[in-house]
N, C-alpha and C. Protein backbone atom coordinates (compact mmCIF):
# COMPACT_ATOMS: atom_id res chain seq x y z
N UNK A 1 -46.65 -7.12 16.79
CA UNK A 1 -46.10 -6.59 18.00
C UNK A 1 -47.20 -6.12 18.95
N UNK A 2 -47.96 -5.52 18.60
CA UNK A 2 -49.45 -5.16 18.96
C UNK A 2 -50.03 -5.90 20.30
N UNK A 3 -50.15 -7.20 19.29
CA UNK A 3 -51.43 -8.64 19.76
C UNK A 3 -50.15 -8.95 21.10
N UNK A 4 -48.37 -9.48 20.97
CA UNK A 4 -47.50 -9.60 21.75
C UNK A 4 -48.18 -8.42 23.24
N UNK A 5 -47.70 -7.50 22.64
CA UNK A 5 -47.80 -5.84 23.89
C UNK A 5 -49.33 -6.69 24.67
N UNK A 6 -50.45 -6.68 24.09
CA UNK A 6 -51.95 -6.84 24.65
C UNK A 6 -51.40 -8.45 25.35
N UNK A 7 -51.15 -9.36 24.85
CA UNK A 7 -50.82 -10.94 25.81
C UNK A 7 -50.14 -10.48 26.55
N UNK A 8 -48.97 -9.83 26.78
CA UNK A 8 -48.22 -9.61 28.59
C UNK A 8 -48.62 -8.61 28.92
N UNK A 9 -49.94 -7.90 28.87
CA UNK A 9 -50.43 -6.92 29.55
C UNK A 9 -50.88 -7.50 30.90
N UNK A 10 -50.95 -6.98 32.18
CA UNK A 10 -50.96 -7.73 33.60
C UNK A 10 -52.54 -8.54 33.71
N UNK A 11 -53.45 -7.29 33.35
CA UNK A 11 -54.72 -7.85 32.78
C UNK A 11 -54.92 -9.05 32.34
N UNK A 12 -54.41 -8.83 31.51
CA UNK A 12 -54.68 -10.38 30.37
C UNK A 12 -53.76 -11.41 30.05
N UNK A 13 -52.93 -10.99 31.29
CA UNK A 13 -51.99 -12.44 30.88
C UNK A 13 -52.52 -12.62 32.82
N UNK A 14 -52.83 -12.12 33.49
CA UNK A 14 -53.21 -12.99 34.85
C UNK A 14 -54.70 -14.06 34.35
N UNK A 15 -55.15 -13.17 33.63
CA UNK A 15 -56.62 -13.70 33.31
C UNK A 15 -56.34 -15.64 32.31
N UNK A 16 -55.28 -14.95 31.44
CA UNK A 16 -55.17 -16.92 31.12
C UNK A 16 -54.19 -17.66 31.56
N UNK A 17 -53.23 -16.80 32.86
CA UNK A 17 -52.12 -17.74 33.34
C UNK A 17 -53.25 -18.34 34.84
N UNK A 18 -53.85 -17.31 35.19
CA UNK A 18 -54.27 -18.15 36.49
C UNK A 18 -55.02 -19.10 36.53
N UNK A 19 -54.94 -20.22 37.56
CA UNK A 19 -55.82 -21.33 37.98
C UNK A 19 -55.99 -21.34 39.10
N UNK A 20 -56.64 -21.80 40.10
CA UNK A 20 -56.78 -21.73 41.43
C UNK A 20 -55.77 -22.51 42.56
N UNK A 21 -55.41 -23.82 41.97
CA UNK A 21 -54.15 -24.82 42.70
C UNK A 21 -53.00 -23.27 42.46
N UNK A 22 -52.50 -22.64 42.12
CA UNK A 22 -51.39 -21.83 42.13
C UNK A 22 -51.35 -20.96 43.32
N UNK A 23 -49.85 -21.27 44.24
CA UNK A 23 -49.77 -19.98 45.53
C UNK A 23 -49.18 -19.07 44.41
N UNK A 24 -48.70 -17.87 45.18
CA UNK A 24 -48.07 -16.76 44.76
C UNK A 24 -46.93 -17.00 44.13
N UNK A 25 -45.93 -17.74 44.31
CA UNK A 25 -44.84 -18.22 43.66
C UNK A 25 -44.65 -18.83 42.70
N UNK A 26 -45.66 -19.96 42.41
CA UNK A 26 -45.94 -20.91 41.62
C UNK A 26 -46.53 -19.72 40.33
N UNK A 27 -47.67 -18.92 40.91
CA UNK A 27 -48.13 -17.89 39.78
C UNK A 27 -47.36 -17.24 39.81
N UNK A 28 -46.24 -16.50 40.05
CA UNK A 28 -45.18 -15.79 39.52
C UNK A 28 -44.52 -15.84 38.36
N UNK A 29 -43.93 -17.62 38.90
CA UNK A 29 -43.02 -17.91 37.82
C UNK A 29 -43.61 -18.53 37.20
N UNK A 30 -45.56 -18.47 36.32
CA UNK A 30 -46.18 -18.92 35.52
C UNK A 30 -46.30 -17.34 34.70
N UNK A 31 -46.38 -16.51 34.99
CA UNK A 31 -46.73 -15.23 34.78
C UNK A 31 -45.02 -14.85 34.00
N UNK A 32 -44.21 -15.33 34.37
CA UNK A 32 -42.80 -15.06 33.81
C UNK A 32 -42.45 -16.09 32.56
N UNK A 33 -42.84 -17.09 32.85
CA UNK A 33 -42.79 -17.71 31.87
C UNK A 33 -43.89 -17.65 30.47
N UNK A 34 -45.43 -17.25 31.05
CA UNK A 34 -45.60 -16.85 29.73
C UNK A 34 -45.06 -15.65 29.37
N UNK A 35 -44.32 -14.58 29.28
CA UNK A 35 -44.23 -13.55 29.28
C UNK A 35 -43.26 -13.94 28.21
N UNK A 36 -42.08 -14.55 28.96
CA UNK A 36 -41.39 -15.24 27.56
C UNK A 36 -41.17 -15.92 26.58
N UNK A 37 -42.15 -16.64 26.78
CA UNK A 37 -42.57 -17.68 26.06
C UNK A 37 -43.23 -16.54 24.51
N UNK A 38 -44.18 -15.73 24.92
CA UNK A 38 -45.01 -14.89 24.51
C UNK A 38 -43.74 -14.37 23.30
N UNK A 39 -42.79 -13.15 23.93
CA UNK A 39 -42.02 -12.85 23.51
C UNK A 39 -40.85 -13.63 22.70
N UNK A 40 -40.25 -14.52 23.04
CA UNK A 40 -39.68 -16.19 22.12
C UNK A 40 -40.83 -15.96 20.79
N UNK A 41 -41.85 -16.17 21.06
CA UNK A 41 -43.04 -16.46 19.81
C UNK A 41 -42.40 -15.25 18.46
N UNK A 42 -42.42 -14.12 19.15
CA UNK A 42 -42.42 -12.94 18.69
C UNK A 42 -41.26 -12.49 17.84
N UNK A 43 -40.47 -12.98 18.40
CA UNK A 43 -39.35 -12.58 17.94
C UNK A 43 -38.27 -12.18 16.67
N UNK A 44 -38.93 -12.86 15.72
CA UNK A 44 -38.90 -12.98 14.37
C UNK A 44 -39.46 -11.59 14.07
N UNK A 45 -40.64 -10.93 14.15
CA UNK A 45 -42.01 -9.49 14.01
C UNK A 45 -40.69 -8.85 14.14
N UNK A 46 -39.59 -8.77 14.40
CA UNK A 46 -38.67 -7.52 15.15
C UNK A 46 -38.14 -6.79 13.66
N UNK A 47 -38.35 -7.65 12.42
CA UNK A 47 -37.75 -7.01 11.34
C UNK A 47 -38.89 -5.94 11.16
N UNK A 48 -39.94 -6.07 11.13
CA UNK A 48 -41.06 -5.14 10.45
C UNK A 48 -41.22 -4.01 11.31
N UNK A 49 -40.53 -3.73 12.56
CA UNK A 49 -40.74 -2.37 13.12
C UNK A 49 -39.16 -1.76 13.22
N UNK A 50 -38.89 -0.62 13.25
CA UNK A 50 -37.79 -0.13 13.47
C UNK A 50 -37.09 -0.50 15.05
N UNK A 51 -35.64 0.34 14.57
CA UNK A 51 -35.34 -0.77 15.63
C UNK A 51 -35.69 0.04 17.54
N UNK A 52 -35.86 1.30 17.27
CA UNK A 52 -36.77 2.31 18.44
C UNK A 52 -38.23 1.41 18.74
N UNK A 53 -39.12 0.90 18.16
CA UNK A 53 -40.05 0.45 17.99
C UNK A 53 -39.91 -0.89 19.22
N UNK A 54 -38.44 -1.68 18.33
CA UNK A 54 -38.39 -2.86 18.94
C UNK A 54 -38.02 -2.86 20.31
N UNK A 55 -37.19 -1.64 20.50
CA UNK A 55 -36.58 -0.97 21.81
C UNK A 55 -37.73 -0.94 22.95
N UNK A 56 -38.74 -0.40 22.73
CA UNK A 56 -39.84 -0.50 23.34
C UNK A 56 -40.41 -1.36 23.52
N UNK A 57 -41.21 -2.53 22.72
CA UNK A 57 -41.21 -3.78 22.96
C UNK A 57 -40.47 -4.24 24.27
N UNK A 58 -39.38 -4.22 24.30
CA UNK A 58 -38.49 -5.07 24.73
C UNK A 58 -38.31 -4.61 26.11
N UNK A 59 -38.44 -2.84 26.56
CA UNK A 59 -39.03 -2.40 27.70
C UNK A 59 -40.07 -2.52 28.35
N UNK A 60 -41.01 -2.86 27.32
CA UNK A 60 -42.36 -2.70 28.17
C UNK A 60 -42.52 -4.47 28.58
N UNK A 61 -41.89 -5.36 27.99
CA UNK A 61 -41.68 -6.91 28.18
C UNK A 61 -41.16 -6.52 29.76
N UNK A 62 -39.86 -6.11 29.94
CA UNK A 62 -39.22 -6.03 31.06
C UNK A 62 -39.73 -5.38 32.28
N UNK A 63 -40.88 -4.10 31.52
CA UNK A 63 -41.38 -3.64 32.83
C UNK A 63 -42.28 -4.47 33.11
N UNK A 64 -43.11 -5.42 33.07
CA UNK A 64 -44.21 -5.99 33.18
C UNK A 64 -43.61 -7.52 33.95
N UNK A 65 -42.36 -7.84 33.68
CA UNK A 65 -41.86 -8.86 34.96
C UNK A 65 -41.04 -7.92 35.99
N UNK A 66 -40.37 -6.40 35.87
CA UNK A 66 -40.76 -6.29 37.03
C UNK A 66 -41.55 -5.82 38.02
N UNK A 67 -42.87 -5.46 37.52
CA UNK A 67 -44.04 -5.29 37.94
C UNK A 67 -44.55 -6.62 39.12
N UNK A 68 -43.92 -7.57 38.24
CA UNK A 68 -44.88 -9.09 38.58
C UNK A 68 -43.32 -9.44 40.12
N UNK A 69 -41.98 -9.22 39.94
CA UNK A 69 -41.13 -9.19 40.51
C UNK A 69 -41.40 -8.34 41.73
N UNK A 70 -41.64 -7.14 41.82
CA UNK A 70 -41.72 -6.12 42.74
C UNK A 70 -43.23 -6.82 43.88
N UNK A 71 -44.42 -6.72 42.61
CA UNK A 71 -45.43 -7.30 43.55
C UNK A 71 -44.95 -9.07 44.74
N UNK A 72 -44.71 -9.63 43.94
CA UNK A 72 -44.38 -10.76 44.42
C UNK A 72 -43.36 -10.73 45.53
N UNK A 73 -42.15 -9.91 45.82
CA UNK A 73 -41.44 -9.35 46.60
C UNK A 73 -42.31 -8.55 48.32
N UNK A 74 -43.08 -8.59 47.79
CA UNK A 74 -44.02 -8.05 48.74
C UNK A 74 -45.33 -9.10 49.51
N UNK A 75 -44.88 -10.21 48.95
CA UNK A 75 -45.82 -11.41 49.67
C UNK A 75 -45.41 -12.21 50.63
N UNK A 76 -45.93 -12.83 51.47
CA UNK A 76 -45.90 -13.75 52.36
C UNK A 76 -45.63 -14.97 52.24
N UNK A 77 -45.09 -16.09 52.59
CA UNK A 77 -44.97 -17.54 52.33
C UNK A 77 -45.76 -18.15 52.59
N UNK A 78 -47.35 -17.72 52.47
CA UNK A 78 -48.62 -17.99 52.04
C UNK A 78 -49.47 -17.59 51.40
N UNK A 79 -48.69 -16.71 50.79
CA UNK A 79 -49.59 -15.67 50.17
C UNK A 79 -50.92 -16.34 48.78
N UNK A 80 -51.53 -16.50 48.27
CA UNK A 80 -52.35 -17.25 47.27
C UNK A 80 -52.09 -16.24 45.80
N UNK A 81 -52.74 -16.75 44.71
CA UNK A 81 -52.50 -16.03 43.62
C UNK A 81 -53.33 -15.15 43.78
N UNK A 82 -54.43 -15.04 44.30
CA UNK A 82 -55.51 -13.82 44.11
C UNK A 82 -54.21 -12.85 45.00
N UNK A 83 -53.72 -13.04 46.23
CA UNK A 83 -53.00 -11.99 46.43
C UNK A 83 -51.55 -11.08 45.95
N UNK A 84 -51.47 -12.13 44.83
CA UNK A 84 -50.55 -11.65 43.92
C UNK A 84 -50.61 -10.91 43.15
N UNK A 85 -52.15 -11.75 42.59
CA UNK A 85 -52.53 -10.74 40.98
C UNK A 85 -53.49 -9.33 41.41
N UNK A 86 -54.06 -9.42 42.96
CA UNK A 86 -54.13 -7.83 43.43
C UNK A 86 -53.04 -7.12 43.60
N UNK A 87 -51.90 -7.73 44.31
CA UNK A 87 -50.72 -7.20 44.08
C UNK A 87 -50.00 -6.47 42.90
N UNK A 88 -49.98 -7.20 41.70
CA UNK A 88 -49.61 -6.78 40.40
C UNK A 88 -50.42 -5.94 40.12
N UNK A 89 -51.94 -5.93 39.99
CA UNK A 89 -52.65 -4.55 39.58
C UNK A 89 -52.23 -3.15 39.90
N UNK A 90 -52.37 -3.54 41.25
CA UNK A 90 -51.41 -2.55 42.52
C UNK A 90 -50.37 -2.28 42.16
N UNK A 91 -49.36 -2.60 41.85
CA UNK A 91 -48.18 -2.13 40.93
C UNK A 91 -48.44 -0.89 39.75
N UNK A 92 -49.46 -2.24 38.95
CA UNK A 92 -49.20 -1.59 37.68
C UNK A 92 -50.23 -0.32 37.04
N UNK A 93 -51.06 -0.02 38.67
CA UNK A 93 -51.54 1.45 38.71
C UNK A 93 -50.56 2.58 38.90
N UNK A 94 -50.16 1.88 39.65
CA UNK A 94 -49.10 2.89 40.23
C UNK A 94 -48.22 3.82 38.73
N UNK A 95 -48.03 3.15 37.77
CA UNK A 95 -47.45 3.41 36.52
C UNK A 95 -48.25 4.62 35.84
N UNK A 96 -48.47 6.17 35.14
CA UNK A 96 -49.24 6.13 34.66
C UNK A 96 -49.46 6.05 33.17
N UNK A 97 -48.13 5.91 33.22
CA UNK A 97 -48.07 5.90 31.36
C UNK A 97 -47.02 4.60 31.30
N UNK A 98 -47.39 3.58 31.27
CA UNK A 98 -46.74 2.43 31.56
C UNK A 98 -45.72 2.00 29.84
N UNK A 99 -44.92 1.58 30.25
CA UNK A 99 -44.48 1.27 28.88
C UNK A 99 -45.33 0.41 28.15
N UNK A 100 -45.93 -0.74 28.58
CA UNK A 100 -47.00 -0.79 27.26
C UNK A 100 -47.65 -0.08 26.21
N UNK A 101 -48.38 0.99 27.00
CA UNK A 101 -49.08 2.20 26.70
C UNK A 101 -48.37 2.81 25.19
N UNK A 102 -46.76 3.06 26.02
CA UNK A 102 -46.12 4.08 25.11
C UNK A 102 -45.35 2.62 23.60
N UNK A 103 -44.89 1.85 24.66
CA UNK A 103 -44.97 1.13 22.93
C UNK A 103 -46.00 1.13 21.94
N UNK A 104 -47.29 0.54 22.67
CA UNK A 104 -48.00 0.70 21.70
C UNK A 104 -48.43 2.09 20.93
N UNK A 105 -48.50 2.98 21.42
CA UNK A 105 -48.74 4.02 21.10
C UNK A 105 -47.70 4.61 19.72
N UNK A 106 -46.61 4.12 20.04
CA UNK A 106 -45.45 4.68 18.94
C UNK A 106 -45.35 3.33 17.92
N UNK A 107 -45.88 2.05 17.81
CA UNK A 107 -46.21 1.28 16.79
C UNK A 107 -47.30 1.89 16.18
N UNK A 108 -48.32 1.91 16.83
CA UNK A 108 -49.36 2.53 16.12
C UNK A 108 -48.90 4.26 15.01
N UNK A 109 -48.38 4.67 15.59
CA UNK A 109 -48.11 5.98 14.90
C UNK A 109 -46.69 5.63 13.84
N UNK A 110 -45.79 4.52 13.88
CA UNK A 110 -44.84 4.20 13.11
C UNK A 110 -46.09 3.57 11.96
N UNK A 111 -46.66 2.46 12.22
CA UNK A 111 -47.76 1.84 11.29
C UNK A 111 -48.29 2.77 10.72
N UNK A 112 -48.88 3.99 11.12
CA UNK A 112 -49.89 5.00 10.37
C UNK A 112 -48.41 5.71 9.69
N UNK A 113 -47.59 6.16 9.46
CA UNK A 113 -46.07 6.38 8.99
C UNK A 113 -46.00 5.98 7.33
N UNK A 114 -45.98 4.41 8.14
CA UNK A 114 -45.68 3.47 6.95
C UNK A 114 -47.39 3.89 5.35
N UNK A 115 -48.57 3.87 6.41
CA UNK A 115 -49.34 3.76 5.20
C UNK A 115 -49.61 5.05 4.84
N UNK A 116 -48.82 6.28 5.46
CA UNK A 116 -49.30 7.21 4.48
C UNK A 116 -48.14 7.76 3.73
N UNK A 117 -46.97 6.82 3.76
CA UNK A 117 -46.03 7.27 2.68
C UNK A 117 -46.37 6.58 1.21
């Protein structure tokens, strides 16, 4: 669930969805699709965390397209991907404890749970 949370982080999923041929739209709905794609992969991992655990997951998935939704909402019908994926950063400062953060944060402390019972 971890490695999932870190691939749709805005960071690092702009860093291996982008290419340069992509406007803003085109990288949108590349940025949405790995996101699910990502999550599809995942989906099975949902037995090994509780189901609060998975709850989170599944928020911080959702906040992170509409992060990519909100930014993109805010572009031009020329806008390029670099002005998207400044866009999305821009968003996802704005957050300060972003649900990523807190999923991961409460896997990690469910995991440390598990190995010291």
């Amino acid at each position: 669930m971890a490695l999932l949370l870190e691939r749709i982080s805005p960071e690092n999923l702009i860093m291996r969805v982008n290419t340069p041929d992509l406007n803003a739209i085109s990288m949108q709905n590349a940025l949405i699709q790995a996101i699910r794609m990502e999550f599809e992969h995942n989906l099975a991992q949902q037995i090994y965390v509780s189901n609060q655990a998975w709850g989170l997951v599944k928020n911080a998935k959702e906040d992170v397209i509409r992060i990519i939704n909100t930014a993109a909402s805010k572009m031009g019908e020329n806008a390029s991907n670099i002005d998207l994926s400044t866009a999305i950063f821009e968003e996802a400062l704005k957050v300060k404890d972003g649900a990523i953060s807190k999923a991961l944060t409460y896997l990690k402390h469910e995991g440390r749970s598990y190995l010291d019972a």
